[in-house]
Structures are given as structure tokens and as C-alpha cells.
Protein backbone atom coordinates (compact mmCIF):
# COMPACT_ATOMS: atom_id res chain seq x y z
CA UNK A 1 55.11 90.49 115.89
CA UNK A 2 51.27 90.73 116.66
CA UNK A 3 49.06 89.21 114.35
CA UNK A 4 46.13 91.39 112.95
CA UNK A 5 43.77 88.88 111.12
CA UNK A 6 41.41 88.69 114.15
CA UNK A 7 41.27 91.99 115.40
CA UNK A 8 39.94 94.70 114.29
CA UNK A 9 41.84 97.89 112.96
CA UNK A 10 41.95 100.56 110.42
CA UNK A 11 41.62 98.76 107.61
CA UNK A 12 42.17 101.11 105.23
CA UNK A 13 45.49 102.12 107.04
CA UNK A 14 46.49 98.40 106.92
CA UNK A 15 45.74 98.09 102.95
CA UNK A 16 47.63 101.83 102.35
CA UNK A 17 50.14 100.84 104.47
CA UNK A 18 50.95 97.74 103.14
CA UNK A 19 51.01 99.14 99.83
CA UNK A 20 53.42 102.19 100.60
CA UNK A 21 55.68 99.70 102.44
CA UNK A 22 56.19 96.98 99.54
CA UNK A 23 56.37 100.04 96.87
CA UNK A 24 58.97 101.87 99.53
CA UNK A 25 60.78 98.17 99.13
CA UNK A 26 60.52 97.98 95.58
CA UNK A 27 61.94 101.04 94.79
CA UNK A 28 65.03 100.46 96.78
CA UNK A 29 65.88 96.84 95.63
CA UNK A 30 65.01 98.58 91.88
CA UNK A 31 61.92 95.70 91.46
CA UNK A 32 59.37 96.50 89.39
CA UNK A 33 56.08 97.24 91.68
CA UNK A 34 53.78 96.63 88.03
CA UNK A 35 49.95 97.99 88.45
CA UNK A 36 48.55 94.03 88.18
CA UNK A 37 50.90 93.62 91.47
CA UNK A 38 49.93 96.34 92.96
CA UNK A 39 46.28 95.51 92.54
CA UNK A 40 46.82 91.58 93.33
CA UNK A 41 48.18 93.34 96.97
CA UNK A 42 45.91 95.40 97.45
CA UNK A 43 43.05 92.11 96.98
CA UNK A 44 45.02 90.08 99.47
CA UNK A 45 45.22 93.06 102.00
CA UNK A 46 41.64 93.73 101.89
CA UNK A 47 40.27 90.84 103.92
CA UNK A 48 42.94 89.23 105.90
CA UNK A 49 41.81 85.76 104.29
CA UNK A 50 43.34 83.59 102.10
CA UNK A 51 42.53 83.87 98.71
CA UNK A 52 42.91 81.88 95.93
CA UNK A 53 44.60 82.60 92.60
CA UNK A 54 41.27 81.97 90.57
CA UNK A 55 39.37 84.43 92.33
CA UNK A 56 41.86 87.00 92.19
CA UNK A 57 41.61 86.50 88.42
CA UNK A 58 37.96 86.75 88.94
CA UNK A 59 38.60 90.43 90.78
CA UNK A 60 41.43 91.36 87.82
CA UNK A 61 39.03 90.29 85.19
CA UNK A 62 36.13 92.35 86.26
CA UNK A 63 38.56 95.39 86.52
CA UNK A 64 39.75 94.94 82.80
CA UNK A 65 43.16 93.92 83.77
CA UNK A 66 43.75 90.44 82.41
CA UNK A 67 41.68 87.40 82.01
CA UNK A 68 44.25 84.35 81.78
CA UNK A 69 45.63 83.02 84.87
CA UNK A 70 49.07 83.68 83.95
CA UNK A 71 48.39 87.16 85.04
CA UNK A 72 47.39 86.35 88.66
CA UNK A 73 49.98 83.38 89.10
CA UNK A 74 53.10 85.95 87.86
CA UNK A 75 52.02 88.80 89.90
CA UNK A 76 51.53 85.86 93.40
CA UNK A 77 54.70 84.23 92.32
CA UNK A 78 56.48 88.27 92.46
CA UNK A 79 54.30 88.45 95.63
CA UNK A 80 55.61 85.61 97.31
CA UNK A 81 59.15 85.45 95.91
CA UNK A 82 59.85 88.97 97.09
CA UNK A 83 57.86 88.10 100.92
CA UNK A 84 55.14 90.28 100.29
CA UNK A 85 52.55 87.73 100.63
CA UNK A 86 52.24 83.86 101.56
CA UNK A 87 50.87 80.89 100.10
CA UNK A 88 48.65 79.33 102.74
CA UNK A 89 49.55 75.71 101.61
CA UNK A 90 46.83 73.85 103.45
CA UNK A 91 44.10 76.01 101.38
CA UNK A 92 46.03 76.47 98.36
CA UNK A 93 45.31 80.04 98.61
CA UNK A 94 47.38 83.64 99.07
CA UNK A 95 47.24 86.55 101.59
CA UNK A 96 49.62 89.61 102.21
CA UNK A 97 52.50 89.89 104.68
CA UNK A 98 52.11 91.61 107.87
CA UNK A 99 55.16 92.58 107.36
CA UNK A 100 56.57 93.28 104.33
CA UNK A 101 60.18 93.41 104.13
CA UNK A 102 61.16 92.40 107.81
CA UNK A 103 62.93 89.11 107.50
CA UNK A 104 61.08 86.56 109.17
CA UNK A 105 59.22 82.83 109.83
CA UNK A 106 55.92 83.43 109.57
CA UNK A 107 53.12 81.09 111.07
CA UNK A 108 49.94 80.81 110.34
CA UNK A 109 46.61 80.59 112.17
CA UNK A 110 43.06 79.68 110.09
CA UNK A 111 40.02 80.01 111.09
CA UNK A 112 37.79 76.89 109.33
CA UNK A 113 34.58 78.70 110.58
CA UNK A 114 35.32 82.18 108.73
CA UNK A 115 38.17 81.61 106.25
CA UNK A 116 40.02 84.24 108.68
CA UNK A 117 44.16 84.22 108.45
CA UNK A 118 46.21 85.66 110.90
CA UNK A 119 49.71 85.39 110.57
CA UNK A 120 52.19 85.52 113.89
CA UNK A 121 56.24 84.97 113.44
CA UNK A 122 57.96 82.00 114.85
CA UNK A 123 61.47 80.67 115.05
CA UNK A 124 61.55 76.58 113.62
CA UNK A 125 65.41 76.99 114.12
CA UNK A 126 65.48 77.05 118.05
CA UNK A 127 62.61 74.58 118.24
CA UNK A 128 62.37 70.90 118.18
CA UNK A 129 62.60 71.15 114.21
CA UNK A 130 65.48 73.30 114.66
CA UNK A 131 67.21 70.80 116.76
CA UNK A 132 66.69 67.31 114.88
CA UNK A 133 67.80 68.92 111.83
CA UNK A 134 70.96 70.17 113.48
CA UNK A 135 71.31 67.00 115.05
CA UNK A 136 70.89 65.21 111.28
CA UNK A 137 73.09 68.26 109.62
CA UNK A 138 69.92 69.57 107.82
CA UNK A 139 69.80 73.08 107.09
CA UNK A 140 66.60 74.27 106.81
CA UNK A 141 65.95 77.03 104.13
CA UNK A 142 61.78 76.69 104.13
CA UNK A 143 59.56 76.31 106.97
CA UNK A 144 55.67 76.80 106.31
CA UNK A 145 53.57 76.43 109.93
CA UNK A 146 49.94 76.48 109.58
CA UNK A 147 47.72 75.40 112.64
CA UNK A 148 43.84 75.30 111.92
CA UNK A 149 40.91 76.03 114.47
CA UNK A 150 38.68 79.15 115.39
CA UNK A 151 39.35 82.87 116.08
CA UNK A 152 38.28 84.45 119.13
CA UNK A 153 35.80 85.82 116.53
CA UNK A 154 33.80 82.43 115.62
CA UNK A 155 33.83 81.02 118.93
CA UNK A 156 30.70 80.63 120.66
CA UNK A 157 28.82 80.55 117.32
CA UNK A 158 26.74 78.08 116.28
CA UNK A 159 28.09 76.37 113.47
């Protein structure tokens, strides 16, 4: 899986693509892919950054399609539910899948210069984490891996 939040790309292929890929999903599992979840995507695709739920309110506001923050937590908690997205616990904060429908454990590298997210996969089940909780007969149904430091991008920057 390569990670795409520090590089740069086609970013307009990444936020179509992403979009086409999680409708393509929705319309075989028959979910509804509203135009508030669409939108709420296509905000966390556009900078590769976590965001949080009150400015994506902010953005949906602005746009005339709902001011309460019911609106932004249903369409995150679809979002997330459904893997299309991630909550980025140690910021409280959202941003797309890099891959949208592949099963997978995703980690997470944050950039505390830039705000930048880049997410990689990983495999906590044939690790040391996978291996104490066999040993203790744990099964482990969440994992959420988030390291913190500075993209390739920030470093060498003054800060």
C-alpha cells in the first residue's frame, strides 16, 4: 500500500477517484452515497490532512447544505463506519481512505509541522500486539496506529 499524503500527485485524480470508488462501493452494497456524504468526501480528499468535524460544518454551511453538526457527524460516522475515511484519534479529526473498500489496518503518519496525514497499511495481528493478545486469548477487532513527527516535506524547515 503506498501512502500518498506526502507526495505529490494528481490531485484532482485522487479526489475523482476516490469519489467514483466509494460511489462504485455504494452502489453494490445498495448504501446510500447521500450528496452531504459525497461532499463531506470530497472535503477530506482535498488536502490529505485531518480535518475536524467543525470545520467541515464550516465548509457545508457556507455551501448551503446544513448548519447543525448533526449533519457533519452522520455523514463522518457513514464515512467511517463504511471505511471510507478515518478518525485520526490523536487530533480528533477525519481524512479519507486511500483505499476505499480494500479491507485493511491502516496506520497513520502526522506531520505536527504541516497538519499533513499519510496513511500506510500495517498488520497488528502478526506483530508484538498480535502475539500478547493471542498469548492472553484476546481477539482484536480495532487497532488505530498513529505515529507523529515530520514529512520529508517539513524537514529542514525552520520551525
Amino acid at each position: 500500500m503506498e501512502s500518498l499524503g506526502f507526495k505529490h500527485h494528481d490531485h484532482s485524480s485522487c479526489i475523482s477517484g476516490g469519489v467514483a470508488a466509494v460511489a462504485q462501493t455504494c452502489a453494490d452494497e445498495g448504501l446510500q452515497f447521500t450528496p452531504v456524504r459525497k461532499r463531506v468526501l470530497e472535503i477530506l480528499l482535498e488536502g490529505h490532512r485531518a480535518i475536524g468535524a467543525y470545520e467541515i460544518l464550516d465548509v457545508l454551511r457556507e455551501e448551503g447544505m446544513g448548519s447543525q453538526p448533526p449533519v457533519a457527524y452522520r455523514a463522518l460516522d457513514f464515512l467511517v463506519k463504511y471505511g471510507f475515511a478515518h478518525k485520526i484519534e490523536r487530533l480528533n479529526a477525519f481524512i479519507a481512505c486511500s483505499h476505499p473498500g480494500d479491507a485493511h489496518a491502516a496506520a497513520f503518519l502526522i506531520c505536527r509541522s504541516c497538519d499533513a496525514v499519510a496513511e500506510t497499511a500495517t498488520a497488528p495481528a502478526g506483530g508484538r500486539l498480535g502475539k500478547a493478545a493471542e498469548e492472553t486469548g484476546f481477539t482484536i477487532e480495532r487497532t488505530v496506529l498513529e505515529a507523529e513527527g515530520v514529512c520529508p516535506n517539513c524537514q529542514g524547515k525552520s520551525e
